[in-house]
C-alpha atoms as a PDB file:
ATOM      1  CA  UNK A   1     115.376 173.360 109.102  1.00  0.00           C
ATOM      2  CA  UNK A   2     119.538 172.430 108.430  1.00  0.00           C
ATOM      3  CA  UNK A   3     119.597 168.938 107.886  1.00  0.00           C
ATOM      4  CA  UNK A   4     122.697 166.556 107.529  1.00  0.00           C
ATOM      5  CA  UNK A   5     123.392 163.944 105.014  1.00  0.00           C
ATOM      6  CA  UNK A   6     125.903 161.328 105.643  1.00  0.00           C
ATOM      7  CA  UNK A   7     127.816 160.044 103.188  1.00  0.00           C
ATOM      8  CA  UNK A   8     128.324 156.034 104.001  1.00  0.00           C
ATOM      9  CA  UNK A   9     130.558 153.215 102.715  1.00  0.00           C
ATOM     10  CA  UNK A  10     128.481 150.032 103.502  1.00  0.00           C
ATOM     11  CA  UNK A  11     125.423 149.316 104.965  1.00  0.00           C
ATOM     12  CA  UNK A  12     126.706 148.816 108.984  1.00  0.00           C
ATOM     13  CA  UNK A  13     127.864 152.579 108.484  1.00  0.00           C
ATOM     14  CA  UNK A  14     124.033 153.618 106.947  1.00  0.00           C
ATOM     15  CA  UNK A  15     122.492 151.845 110.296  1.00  0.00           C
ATOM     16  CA  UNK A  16     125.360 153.629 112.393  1.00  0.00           C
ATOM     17  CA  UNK A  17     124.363 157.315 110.827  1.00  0.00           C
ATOM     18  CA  UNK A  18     120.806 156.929 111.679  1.00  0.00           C
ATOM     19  CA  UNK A  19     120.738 155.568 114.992  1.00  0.00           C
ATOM     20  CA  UNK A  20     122.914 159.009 115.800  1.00  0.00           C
ATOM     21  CA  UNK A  21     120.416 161.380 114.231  1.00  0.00           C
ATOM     22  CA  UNK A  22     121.223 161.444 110.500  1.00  0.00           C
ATOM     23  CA  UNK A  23     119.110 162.702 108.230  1.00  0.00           C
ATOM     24  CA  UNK A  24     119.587 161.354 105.126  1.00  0.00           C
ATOM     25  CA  UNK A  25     122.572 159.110 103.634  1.00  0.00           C
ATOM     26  CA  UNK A  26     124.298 158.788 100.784  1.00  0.00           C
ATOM     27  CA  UNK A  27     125.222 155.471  99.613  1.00  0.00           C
ATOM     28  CA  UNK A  28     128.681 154.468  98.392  1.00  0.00           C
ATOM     29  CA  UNK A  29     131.281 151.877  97.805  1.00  0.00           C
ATOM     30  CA  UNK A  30     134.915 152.666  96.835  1.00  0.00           C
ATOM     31  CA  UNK A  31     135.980 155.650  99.615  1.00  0.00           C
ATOM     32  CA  UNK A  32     139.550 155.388  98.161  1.00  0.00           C
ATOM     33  CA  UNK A  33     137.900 155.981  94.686  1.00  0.00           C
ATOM     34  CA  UNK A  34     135.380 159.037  95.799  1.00  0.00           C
ATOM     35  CA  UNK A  35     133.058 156.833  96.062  1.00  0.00           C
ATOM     36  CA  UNK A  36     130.981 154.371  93.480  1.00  0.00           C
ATOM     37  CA  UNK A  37     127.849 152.775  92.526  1.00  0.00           C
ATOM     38  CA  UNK A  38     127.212 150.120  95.801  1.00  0.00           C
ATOM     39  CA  UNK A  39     126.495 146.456  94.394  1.00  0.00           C
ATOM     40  CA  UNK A  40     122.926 145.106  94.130  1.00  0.00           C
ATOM     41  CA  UNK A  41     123.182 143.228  97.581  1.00  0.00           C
ATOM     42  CA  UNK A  42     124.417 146.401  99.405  1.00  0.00           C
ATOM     43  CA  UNK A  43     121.302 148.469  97.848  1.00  0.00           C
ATOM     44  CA  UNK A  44     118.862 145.840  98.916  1.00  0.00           C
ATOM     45  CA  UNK A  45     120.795 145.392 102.823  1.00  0.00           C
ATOM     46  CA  UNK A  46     119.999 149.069 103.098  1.00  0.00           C
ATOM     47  CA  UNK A  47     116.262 148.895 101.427  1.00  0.00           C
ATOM     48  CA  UNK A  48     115.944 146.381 104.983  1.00  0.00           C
ATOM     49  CA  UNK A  49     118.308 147.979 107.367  1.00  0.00           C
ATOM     50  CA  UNK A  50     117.654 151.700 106.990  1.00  0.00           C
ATOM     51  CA  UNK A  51     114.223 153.764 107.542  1.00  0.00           C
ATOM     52  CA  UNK A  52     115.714 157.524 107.154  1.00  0.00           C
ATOM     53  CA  UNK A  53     115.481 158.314 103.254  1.00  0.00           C
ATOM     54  CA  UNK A  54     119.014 157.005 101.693  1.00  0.00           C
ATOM     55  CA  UNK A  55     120.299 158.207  98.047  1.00  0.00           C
ATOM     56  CA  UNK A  56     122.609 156.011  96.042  1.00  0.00           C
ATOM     57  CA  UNK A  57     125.793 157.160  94.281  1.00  0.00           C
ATOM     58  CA  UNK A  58     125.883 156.063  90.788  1.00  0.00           C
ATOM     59  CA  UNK A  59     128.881 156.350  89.447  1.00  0.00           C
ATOM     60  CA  UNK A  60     130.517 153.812  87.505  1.00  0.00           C
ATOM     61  CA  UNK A  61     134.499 155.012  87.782  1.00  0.00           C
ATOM     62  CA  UNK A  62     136.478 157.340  89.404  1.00  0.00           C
ATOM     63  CA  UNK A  63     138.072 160.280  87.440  1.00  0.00           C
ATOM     64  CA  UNK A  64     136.256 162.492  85.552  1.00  0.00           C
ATOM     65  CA  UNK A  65     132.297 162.944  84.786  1.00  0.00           C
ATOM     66  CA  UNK A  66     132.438 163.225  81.131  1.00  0.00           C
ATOM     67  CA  UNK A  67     131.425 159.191  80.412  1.00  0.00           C
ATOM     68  CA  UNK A  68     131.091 157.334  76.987  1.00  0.00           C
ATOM     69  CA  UNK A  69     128.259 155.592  75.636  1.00  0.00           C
ATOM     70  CA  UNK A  70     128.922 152.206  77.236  1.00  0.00           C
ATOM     71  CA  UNK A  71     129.488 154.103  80.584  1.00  0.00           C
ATOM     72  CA  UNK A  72     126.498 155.819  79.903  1.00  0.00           C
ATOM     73  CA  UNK A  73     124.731 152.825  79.056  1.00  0.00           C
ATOM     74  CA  UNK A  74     125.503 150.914  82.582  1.00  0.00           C
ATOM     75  CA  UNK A  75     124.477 154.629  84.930  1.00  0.00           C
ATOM     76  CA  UNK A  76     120.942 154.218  82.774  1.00  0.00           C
ATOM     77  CA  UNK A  77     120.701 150.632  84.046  1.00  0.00           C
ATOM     78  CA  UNK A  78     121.727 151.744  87.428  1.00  0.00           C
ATOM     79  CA  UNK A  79     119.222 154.323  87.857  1.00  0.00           C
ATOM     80  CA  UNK A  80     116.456 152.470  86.753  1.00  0.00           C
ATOM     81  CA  UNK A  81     117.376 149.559  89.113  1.00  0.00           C
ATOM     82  CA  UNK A  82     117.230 151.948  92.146  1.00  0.00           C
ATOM     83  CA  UNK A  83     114.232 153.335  90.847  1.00  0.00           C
ATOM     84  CA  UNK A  84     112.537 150.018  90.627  1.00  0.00           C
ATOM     85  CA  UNK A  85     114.001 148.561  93.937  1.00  0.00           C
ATOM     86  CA  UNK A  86     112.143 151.783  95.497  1.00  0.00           C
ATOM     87  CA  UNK A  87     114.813 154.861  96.225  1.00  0.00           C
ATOM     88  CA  UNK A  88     113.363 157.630  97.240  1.00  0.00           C
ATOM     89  CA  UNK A  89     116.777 159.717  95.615  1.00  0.00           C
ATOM     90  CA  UNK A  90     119.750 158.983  93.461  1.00  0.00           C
ATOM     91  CA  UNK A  91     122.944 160.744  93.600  1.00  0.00           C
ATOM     92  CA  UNK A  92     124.512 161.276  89.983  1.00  0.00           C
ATOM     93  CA  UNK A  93     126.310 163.676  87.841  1.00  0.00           C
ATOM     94  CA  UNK A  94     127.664 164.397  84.339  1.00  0.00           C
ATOM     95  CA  UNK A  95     129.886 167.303  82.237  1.00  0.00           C
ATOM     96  CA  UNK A  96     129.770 167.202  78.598  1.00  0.00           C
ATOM     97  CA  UNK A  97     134.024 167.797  77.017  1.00  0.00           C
ATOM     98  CA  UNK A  98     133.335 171.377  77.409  1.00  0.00           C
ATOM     99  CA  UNK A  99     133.078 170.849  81.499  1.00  0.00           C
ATOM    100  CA  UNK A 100     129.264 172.234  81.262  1.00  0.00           C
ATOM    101  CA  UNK A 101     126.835 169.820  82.170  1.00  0.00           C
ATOM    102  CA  UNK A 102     125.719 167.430  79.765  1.00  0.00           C
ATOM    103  CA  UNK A 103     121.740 168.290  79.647  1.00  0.00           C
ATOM    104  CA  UNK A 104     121.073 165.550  76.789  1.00  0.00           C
ATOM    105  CA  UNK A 105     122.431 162.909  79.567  1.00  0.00           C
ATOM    106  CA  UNK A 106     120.849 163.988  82.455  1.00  0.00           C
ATOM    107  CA  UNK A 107     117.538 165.144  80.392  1.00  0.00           C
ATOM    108  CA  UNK A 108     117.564 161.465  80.026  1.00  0.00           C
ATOM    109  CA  UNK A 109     118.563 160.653  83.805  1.00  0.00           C
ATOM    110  CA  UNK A 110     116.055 162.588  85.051  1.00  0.00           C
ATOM    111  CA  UNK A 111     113.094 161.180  82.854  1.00  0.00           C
ATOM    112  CA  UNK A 112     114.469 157.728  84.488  1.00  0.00           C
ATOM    113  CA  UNK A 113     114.549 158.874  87.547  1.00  0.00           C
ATOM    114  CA  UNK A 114     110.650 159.554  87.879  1.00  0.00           C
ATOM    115  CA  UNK A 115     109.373 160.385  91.537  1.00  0.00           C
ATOM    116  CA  UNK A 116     113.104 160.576  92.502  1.00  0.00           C
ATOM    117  CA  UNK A 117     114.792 163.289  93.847  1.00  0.00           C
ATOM    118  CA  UNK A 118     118.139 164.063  92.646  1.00  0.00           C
ATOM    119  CA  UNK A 119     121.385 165.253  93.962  1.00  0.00           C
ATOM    120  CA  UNK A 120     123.960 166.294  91.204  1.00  0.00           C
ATOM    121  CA  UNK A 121     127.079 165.680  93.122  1.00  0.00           C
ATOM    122  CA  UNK A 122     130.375 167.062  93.342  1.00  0.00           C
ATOM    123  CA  UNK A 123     131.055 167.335  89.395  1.00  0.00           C
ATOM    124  CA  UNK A 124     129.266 170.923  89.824  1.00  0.00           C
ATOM    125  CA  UNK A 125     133.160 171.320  91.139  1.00  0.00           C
ATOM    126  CA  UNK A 126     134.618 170.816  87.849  1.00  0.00           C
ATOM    127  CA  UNK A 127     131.927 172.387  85.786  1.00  0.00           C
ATOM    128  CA  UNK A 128     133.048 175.534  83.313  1.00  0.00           C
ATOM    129  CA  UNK A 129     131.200 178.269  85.120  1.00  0.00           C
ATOM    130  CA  UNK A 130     129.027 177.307  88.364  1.00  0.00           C
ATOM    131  CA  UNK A 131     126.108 179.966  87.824  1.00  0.00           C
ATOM    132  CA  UNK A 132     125.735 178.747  84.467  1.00  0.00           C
ATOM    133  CA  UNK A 133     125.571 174.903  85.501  1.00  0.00           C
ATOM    134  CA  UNK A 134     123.213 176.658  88.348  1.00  0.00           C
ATOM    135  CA  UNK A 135     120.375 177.966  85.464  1.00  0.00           C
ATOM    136  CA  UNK A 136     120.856 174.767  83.330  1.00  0.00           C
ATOM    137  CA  UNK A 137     120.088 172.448  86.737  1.00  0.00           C
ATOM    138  CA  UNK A 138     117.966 174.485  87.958  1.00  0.00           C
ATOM    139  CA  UNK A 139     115.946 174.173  84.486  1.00  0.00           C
ATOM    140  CA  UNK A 140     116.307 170.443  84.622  1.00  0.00           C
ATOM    141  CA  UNK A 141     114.594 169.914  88.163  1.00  0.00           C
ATOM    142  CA  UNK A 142     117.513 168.439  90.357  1.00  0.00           C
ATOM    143  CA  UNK A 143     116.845 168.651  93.701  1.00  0.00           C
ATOM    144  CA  UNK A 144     119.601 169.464  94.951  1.00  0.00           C
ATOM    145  CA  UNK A 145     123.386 170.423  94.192  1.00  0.00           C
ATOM    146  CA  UNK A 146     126.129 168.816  96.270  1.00  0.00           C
ATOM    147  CA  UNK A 147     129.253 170.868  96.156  1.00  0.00           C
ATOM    148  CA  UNK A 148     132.373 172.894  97.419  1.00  0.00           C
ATOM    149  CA  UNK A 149     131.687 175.715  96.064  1.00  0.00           C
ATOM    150  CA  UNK A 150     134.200 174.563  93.252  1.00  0.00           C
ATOM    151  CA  UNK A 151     136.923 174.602  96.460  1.00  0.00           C
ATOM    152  CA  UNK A 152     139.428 171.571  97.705  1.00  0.00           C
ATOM    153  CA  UNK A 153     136.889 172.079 100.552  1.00  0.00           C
ATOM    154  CA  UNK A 154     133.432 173.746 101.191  1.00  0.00           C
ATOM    155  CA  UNK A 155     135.475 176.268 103.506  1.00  0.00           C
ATOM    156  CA  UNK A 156     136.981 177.328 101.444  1.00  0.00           C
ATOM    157  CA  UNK A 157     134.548 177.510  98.750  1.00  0.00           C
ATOM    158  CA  UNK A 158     131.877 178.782 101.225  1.00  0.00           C
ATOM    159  CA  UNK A 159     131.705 182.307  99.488  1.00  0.00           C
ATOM    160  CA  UNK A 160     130.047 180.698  96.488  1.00  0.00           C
ATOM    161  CA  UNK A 161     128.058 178.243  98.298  1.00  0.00           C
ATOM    162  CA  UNK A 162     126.745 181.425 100.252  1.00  0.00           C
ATOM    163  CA  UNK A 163     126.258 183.219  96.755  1.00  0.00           C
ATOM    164  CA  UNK A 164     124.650 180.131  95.042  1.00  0.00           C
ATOM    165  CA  UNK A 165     122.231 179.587  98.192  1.00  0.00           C
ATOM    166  CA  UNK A 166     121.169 183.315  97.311  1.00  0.00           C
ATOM    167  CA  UNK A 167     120.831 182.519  93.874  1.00  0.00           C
ATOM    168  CA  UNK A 168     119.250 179.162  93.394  1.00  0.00           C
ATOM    169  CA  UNK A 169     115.356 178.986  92.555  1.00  0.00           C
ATOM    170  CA  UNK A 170     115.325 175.843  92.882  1.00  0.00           C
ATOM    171  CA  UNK A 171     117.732 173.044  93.713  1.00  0.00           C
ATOM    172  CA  UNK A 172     119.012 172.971  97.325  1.00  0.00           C
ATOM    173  CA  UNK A 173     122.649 174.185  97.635  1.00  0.00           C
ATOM    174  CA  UNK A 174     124.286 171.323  99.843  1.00  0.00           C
ATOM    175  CA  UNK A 175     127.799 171.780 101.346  1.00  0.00           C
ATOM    176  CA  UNK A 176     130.035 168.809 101.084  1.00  0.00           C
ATOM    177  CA  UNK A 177     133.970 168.338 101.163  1.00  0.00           C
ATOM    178  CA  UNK A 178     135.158 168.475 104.707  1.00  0.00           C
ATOM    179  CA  UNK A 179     132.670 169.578 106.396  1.00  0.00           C
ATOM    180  CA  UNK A 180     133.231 168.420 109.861  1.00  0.00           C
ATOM    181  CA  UNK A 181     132.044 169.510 113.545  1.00  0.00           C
ATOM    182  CA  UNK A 182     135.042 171.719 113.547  1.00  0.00           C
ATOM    183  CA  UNK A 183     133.977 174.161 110.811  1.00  0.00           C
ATOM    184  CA  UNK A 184     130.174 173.634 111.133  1.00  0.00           C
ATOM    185  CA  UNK A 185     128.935 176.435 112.411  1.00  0.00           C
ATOM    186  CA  UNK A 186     130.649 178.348 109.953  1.00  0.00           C
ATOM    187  CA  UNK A 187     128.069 176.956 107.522  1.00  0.00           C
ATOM    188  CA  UNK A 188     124.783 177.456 109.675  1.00  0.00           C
ATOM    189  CA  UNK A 189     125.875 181.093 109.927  1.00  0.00           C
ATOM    190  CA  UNK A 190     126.379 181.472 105.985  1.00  0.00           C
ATOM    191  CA  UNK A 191     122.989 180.044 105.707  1.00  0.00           C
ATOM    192  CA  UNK A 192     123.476 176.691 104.491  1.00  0.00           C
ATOM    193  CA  UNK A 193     120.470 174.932 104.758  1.00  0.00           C
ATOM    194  CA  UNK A 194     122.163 171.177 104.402  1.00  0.00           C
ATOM    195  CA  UNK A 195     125.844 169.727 104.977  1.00  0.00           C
ATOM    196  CA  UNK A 196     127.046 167.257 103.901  1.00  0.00           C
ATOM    197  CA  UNK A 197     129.690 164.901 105.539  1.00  0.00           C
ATOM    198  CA  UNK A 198     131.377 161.565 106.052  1.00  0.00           C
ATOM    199  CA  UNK A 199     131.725 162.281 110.065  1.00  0.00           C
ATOM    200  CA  UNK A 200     133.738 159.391 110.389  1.00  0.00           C
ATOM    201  CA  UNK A 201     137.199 158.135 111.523  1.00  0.00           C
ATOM    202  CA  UNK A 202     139.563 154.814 110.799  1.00  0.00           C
ATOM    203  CA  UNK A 203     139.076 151.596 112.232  1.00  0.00           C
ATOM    204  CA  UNK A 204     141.163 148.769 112.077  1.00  0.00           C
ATOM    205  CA  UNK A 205     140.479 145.308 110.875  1.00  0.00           C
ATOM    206  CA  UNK A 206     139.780 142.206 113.117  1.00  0.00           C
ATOM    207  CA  UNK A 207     141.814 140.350 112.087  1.00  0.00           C
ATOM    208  CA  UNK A 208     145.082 139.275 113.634  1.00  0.00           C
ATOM    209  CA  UNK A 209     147.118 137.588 111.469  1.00  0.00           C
ATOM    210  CA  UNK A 210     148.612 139.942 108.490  1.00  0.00           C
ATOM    211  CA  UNK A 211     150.377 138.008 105.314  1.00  0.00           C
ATOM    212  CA  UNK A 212     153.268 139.816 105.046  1.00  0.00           C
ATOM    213  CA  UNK A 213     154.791 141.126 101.651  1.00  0.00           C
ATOM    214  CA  UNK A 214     150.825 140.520  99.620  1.00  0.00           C
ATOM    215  CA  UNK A 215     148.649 143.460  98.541  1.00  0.00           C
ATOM    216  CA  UNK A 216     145.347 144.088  97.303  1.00  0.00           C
ATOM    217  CA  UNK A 217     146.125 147.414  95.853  1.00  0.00           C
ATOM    218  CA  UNK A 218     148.795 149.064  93.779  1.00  0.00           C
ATOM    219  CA  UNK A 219     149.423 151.660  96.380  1.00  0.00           C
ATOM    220  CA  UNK A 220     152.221 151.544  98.278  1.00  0.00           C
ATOM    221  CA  UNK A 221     150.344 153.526 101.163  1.00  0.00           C
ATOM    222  CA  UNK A 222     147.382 152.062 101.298  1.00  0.00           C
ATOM    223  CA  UNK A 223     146.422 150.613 105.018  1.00  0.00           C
ATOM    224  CA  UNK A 224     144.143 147.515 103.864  1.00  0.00           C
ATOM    225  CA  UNK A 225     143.920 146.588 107.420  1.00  0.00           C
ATOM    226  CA  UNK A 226     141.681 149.709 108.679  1.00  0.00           C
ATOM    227  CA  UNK A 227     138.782 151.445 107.114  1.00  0.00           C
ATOM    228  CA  UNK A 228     136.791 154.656 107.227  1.00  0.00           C
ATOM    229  CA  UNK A 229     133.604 154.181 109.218  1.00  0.00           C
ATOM    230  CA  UNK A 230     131.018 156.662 110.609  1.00  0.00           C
ATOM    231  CA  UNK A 231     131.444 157.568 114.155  1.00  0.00           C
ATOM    232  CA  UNK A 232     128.236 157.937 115.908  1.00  0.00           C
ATOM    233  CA  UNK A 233     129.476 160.646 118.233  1.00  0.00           C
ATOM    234  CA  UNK A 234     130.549 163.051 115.790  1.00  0.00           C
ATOM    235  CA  UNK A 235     127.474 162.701 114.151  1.00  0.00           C
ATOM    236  CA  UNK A 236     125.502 163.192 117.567  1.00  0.00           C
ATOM    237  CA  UNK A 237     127.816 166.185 118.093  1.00  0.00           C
ATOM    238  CA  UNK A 238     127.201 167.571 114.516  1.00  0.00           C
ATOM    239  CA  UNK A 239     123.282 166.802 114.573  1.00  0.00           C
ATOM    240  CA  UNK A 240     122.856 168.784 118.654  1.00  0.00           C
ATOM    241  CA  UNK A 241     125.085 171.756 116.716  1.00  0.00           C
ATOM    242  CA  UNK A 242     122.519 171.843 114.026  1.00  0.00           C
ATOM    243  CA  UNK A 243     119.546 171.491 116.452  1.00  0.00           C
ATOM    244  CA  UNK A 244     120.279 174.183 118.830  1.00  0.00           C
ATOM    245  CA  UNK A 245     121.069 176.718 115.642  1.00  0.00           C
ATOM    246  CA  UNK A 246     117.333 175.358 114.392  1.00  0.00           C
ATOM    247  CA  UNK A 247     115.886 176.497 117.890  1.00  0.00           C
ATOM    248  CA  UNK A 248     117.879 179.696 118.282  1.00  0.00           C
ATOM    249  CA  UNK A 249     116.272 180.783 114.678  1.00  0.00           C
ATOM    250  CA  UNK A 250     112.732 179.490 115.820  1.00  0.00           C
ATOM    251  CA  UNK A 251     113.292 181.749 118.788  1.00  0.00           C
END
């Protein structure tokens, strides 16, 4: 059975991805960033607000995943607040200066993490060699690896995530980096068993009046009068693609 994790910005996106058919969601702040640990309120909105299972990011800066003690220090306090607050997942990852993953980190991670599942995320991307990181994750327990088959996108990477399904003993091999309703089926057909997606589009602010020559943000480009959002529709679309593949496999 395929399913489909959404990856969501806020909790009004979380609701908006299960009420079209999502299966899981992955909680983040910061889109511009690749997304970040969500605050303590935004955890606890979606603890009330969502019922499908919903794993939070933690990830204390964007950039790279090899982190220093203090950084470290705060993903440990992260983890265990999740934990406590009653997560069933947590979506984390780390790579040691080498660009192999750190196993003394996430050997502690993990023990934190007790009943939950985890998702190493997209720093499988940047690891030294992927079947390598595969074994050593494997060994570790992770549920599942989100990645793009070390690609700009999982299309392009979806010879290895093909390979690595193959491969993996354990941790499920999820496909994430524009995968959209567009390219889907190209996934199903590879045998990815779950995708991974932000299925979303822009939408612009309320407001009417815009201040004129002040900025939030050091980029030049940056629209701070729209935002991403999951779109319902697409994920409707992408969830019916998935189910009919599910029957037509069944059959």
């Amino acid at each position: 059975m395929t399913k489909l994790e959404v990856s969501c910005y806020g909790v009004d996106c979380a609701v908006t991805a299960q009420q079209a058919g999502a299966d899981r969601v992955e909680l983040c702040s910061a889109p511009s960033e690749g997304g970040l640990t969500p605050s303590a309120g935004t955890l606890k909105a979606a603890l009330e607000r969502v019922s499908i299972p919903v794993h939070p990011i933690v990830r204390p800066r964007a950039g790279d995943f090899c982190y220093s003690a203090a950084e470290f220090a705060s993903m440990k306090s992260d983890v265990a607040f999740i934990r406590d607050l009653g997560f069933p997942g947590v979506v984390i990852g780390m790579l040691d200066e080498d660009a192999h993953i750190d196993r003394v980190k996430m050997r502690e991670i993990m023990a934190l993490c007790g009943d939950m599942a985890v998702t190493f995320h997209r720093a499988f991307d940047l690891s030294h060699s992927p079947k390598r990181a595969l074994e050593e994750l494997t060994e570790l327990g992770v549920a599942r690896i989100l990645t793009s088959g070390q690609q700009q996108s999982a299309e392009s990477g979806i010879a290895l995530l093909k390979e690595l399904t193959q491969l993996s003993e354990g941790p499920i091999i999820m496909a994430g980096a524009g995968v959209r309703l567009s390219n889907l089926q190209k996934f199903l057909d590879n045998g990815i068993q779950e995708l991974h997606s932000s299925a979303g589009r822009m939408v612009p602010s309320p407001m009417r009046y815009r201040k004129a020559g002040v900025s939030m943000c050091s980029g030049n480009e940056t629209d701070e009068f729209s935002r991403y959002c999951v779109d319902s529709d697409v994920v409707e679309a992408m969830k019916g693609v998935m189910q009919m593949n599910n029957s037509v496999r069944v059959a």
